[in-house]
C-alpha atoms as a PDB file:
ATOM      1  CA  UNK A   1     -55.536  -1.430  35.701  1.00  0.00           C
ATOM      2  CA  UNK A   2     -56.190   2.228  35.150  1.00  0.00           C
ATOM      3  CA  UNK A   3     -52.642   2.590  33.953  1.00  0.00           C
ATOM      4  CA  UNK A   4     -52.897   0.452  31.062  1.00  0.00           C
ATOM      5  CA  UNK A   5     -53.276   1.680  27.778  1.00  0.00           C
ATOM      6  CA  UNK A   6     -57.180   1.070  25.900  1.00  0.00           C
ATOM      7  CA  UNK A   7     -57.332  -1.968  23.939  1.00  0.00           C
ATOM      8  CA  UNK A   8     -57.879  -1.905  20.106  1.00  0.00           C
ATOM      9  CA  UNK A   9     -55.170  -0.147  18.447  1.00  0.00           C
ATOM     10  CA  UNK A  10     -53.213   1.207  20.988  1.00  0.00           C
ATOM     11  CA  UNK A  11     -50.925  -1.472  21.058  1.00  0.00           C
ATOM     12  CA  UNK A  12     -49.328  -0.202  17.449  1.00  0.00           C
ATOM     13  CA  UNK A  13     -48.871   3.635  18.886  1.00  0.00           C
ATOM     14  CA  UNK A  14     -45.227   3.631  19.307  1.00  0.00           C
ATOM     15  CA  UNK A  15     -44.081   4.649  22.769  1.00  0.00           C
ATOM     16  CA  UNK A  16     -41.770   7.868  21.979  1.00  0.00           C
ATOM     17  CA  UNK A  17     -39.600   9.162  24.508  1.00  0.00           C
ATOM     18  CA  UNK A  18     -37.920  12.748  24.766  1.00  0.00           C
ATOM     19  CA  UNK A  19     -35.449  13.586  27.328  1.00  0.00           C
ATOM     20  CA  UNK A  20     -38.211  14.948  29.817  1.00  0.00           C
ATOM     21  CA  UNK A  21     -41.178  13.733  28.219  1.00  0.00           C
ATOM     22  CA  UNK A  22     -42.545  10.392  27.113  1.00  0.00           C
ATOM     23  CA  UNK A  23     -45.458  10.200  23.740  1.00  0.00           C
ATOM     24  CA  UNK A  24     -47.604   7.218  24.506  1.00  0.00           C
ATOM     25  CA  UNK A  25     -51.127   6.219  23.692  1.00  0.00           C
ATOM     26  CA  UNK A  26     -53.832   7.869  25.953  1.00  0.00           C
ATOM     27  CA  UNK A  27     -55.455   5.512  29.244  1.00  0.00           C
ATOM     28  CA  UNK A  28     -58.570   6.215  30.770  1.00  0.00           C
ATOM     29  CA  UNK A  29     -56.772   7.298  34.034  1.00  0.00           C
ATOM     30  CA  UNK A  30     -55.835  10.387  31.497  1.00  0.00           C
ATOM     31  CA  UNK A  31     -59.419  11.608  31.782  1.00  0.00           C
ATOM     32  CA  UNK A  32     -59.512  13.933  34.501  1.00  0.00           C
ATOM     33  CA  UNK A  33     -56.128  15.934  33.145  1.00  0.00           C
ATOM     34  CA  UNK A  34     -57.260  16.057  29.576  1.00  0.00           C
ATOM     35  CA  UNK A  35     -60.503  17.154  30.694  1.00  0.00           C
ATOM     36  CA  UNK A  36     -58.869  19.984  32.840  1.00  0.00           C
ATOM     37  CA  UNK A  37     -56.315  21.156  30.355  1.00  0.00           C
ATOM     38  CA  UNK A  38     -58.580  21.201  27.332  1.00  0.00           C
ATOM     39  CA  UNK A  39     -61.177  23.110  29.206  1.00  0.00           C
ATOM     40  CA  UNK A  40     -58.508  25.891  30.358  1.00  0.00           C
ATOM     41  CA  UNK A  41     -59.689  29.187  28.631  1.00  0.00           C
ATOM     42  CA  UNK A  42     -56.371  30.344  28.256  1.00  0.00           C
ATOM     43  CA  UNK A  43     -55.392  26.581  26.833  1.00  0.00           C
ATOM     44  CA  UNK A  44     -58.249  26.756  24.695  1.00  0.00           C
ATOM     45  CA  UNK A  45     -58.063  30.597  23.323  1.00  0.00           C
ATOM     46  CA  UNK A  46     -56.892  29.583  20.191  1.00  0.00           C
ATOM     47  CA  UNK A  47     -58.594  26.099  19.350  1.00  0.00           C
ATOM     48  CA  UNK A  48     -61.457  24.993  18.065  1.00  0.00           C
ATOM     49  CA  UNK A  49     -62.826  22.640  20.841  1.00  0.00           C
ATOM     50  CA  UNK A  50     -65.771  23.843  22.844  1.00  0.00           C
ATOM     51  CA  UNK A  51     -65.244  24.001  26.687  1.00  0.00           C
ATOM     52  CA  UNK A  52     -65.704  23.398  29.083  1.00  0.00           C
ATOM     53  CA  UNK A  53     -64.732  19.800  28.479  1.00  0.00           C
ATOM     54  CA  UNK A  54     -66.660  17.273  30.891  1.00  0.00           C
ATOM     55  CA  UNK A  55     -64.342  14.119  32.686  1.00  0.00           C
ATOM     56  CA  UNK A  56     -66.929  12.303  31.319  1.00  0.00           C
ATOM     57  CA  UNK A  57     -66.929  13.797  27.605  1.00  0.00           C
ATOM     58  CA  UNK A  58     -62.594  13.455  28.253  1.00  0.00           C
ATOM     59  CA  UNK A  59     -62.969   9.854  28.968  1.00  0.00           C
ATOM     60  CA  UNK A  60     -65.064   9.218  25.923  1.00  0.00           C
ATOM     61  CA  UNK A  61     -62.274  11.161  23.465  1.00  0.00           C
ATOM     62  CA  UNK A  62     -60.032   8.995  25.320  1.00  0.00           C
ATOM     63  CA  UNK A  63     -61.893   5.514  24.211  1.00  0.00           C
ATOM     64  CA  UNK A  64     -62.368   7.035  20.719  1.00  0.00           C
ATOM     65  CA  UNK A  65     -58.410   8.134  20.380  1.00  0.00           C
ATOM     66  CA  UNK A  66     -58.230   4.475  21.380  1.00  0.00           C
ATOM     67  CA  UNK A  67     -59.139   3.154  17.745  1.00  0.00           C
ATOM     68  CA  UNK A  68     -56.736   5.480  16.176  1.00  0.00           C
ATOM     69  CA  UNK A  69     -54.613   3.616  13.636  1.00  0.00           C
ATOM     70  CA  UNK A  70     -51.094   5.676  13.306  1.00  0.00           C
ATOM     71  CA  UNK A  71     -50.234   3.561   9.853  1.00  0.00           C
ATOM     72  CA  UNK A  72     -53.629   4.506   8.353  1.00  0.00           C
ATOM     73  CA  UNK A  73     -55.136   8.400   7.456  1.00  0.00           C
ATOM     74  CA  UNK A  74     -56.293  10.695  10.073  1.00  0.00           C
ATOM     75  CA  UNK A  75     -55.825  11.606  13.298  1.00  0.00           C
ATOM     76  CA  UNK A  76     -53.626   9.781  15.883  1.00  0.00           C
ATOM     77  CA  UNK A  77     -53.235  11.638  18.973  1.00  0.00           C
ATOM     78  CA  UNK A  78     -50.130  10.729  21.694  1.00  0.00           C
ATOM     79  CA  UNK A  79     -50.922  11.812  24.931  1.00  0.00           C
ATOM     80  CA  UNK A  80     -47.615  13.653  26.389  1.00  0.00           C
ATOM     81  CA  UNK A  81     -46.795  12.664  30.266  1.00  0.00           C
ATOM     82  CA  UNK A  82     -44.316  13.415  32.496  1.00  0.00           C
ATOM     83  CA  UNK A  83     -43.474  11.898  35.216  1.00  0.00           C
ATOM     84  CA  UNK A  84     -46.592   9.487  34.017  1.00  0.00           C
ATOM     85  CA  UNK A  85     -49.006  12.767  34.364  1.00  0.00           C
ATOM     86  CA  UNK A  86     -51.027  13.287  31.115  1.00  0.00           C
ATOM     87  CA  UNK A  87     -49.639  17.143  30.556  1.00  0.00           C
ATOM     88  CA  UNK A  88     -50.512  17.513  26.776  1.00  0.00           C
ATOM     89  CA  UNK A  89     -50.969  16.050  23.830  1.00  0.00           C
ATOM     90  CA  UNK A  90     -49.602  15.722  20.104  1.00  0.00           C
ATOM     91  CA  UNK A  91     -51.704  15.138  17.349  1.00  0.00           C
ATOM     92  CA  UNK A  92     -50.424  13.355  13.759  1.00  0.00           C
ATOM     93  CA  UNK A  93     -53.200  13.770  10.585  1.00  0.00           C
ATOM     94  CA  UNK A  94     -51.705  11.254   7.908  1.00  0.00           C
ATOM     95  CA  UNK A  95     -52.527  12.321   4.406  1.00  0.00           C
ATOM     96  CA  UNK A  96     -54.025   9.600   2.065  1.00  0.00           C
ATOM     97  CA  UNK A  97     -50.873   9.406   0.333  1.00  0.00           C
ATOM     98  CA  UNK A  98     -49.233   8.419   3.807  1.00  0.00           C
ATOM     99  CA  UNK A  99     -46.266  10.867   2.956  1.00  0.00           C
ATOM    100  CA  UNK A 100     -47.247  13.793   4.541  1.00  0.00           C
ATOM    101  CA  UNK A 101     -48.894  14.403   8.072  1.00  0.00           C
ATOM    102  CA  UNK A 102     -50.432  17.846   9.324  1.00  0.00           C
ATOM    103  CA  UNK A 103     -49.413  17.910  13.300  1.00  0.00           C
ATOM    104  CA  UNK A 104     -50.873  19.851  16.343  1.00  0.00           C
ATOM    105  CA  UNK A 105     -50.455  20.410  19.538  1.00  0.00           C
ATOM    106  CA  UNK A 106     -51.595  21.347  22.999  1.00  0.00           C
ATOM    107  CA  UNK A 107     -49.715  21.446  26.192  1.00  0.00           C
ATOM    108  CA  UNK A 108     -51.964  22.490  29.863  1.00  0.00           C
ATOM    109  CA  UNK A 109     -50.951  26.012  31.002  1.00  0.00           C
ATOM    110  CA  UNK A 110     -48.696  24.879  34.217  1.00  0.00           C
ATOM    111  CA  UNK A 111     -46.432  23.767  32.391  1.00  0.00           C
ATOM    112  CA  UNK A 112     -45.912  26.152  29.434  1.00  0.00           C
ATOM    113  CA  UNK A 113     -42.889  27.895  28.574  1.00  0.00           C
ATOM    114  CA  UNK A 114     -40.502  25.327  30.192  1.00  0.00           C
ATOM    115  CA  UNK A 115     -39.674  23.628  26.558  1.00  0.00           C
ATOM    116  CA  UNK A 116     -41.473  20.807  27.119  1.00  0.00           C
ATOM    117  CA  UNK A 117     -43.898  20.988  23.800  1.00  0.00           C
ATOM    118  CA  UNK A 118     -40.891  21.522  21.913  1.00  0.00           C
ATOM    119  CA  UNK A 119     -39.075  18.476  23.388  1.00  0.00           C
ATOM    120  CA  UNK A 120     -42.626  16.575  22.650  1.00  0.00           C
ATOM    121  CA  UNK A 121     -42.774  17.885  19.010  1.00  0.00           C
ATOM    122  CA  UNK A 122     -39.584  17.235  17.964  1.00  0.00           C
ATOM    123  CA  UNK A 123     -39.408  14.102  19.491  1.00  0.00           C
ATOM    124  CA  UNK A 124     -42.702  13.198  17.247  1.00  0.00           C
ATOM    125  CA  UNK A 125     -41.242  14.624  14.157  1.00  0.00           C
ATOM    126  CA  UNK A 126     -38.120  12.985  14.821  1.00  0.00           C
ATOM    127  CA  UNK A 127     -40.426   9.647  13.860  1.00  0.00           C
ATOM    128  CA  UNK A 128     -42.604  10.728  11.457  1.00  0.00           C
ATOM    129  CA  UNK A 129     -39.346  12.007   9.177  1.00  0.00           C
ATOM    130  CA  UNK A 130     -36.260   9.625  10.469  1.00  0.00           C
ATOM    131  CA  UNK A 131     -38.644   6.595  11.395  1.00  0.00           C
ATOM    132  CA  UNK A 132     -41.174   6.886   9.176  1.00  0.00           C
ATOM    133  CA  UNK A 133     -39.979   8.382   6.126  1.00  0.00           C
ATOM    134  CA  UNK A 134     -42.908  11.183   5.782  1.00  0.00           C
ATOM    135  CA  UNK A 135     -42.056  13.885   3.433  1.00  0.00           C
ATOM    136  CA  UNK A 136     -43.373  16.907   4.809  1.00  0.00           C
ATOM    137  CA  UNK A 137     -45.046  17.783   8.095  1.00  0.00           C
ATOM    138  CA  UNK A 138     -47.767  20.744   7.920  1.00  0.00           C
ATOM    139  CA  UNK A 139     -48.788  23.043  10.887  1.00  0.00           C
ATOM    140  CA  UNK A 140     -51.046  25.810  11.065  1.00  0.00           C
ATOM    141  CA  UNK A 141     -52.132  28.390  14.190  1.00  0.00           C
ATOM    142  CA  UNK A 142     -53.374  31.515  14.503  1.00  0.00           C
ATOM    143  CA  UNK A 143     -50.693  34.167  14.781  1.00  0.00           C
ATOM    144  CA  UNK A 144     -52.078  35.675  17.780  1.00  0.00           C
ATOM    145  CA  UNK A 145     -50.622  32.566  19.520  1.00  0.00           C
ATOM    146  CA  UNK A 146     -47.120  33.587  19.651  1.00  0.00           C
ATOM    147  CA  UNK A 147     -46.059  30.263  21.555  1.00  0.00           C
ATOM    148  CA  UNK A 148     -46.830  28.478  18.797  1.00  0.00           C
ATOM    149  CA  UNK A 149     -45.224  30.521  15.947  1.00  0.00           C
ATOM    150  CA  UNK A 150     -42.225  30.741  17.998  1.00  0.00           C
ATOM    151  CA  UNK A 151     -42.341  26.696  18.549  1.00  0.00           C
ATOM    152  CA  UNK A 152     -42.866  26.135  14.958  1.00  0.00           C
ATOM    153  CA  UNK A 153     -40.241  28.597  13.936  1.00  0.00           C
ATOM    154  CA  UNK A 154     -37.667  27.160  16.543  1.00  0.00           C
ATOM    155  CA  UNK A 155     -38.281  23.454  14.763  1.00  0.00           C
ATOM    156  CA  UNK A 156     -37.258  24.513  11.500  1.00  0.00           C
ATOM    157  CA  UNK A 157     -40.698  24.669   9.965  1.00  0.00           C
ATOM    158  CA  UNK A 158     -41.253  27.951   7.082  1.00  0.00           C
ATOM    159  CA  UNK A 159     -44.203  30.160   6.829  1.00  0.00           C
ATOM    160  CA  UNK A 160     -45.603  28.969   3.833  1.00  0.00           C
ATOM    161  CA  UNK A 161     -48.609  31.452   3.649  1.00  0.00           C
ATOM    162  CA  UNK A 162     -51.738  33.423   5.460  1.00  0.00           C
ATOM    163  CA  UNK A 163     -55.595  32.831   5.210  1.00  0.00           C
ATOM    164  CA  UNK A 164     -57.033  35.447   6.269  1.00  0.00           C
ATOM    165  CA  UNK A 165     -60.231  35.327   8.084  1.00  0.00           C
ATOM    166  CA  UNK A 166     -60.651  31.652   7.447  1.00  0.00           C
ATOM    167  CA  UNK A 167     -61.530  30.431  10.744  1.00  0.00           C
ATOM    168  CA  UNK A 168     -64.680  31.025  12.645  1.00  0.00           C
ATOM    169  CA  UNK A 169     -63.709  30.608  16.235  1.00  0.00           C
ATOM    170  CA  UNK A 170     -65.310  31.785  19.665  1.00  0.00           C
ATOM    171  CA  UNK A 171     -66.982  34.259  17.484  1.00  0.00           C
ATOM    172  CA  UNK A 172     -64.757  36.167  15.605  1.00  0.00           C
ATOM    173  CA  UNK A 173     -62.925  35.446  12.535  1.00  0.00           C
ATOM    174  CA  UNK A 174     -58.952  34.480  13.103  1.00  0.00           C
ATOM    175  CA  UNK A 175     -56.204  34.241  10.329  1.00  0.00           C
ATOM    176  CA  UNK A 176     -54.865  31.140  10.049  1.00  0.00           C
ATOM    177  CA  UNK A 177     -51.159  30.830   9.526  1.00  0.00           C
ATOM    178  CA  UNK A 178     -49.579  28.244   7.652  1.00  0.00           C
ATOM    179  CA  UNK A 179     -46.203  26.374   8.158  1.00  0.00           C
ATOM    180  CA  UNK A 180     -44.534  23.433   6.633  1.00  0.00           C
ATOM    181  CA  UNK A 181     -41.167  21.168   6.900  1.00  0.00           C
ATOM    182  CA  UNK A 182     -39.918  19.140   4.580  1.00  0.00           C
ATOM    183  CA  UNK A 183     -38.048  16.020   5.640  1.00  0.00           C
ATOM    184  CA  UNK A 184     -34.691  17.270   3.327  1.00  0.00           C
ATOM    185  CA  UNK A 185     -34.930  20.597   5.304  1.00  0.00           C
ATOM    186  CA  UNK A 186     -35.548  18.378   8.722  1.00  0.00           C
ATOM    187  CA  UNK A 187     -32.294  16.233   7.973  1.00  0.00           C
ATOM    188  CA  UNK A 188     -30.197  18.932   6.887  1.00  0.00           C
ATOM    189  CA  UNK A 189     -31.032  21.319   9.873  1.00  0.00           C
ATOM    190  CA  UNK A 190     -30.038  17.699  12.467  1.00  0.00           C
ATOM    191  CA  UNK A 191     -26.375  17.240  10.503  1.00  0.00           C
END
């Protein structure tokens, strides 16, 4: 029972899977690893969560991600397993205009560097532009976070700009970088 995925609209999250990795909706077995990866400091250095994160506080996130609509605007998280262990997550933001999408992502620190957020990232893109038909797919991190620029950059995505001192965040101000892809760009890069 703990396995199963939340009722409500989990059911319409499309089940994605990567060569390594599978995207799938998040179960309340996930709480205790989401609660331990998003409460990492070095997992959490550049994000805007507040840590630590409680199993308790994880497993209500989890029931809330739960309601998440992917066909309507705003946040749909996929929880990113392997092996069936909850090891990240990938997060969609559909615009209004349900052409465009911003995405994030977070991966816990045992298993960075090993290509496995870029396997889950494309494999999401891969459905937002070639399922989907989105038209462009915004990022943005702090460029401190040089795992993420280099992800971004290895997907195909441009720098598209630099707001400085635009983020209040563990209590300094942090540049936010901005990145996006368009879906010609995407198709082109694929062959």
């Amino acid at each position: 029972m703990g396995d199963e995925p939340p009722a409500d609209h989990a059911s319409l999250l499309p089940r994605l899977a990567a060569e390594r990795v599978v995207l799938r909706a998040f179960r309340p077995a996930d709480a205790a690893a989401l609660a331990a990866y998003r409460s990492d400091p070095a997992v959490a250095r550049y994000q805007a969560w507040d840590t630590p994160l409680s199993e308790e506080q994880a497993a209500e996130s989890i029931a809330g991600r739960a309601r998440a609509d992917p066909d309507q605007p705003g946040w749909t998280p996929y929880a990113v397993a392997l092996d069936g262990v909850l090891i990240g997550d990938v997060g969609v933001n559909l615009h209004d205009n349900r052409m465009q999408a911003d995405i994030g992502f977070t991966l816990a620190s045992a298993f960075h560097g090993r290509g496995y957020a870029t396997e889950a990232v494309g494999r999401v893109l891969d459905h937002l532009f070639l399922d989907r038909g989105l038209h462009r797919v915004s990022a943005e991190c702090d460029p401190r976070n040089d795992a993420s620029v280099r992800l971004l950059d290895r997907l195909g995505f441009r720098r598209e700009g630099l707001r400085r001192a635009n983020t209040w965040l563990r209590g300094e101000w942090a540049d936010d970088l901005l990145f996006g892809l368009l879906a010609a760009d995407y198709r082109a890069a694929r062959g």
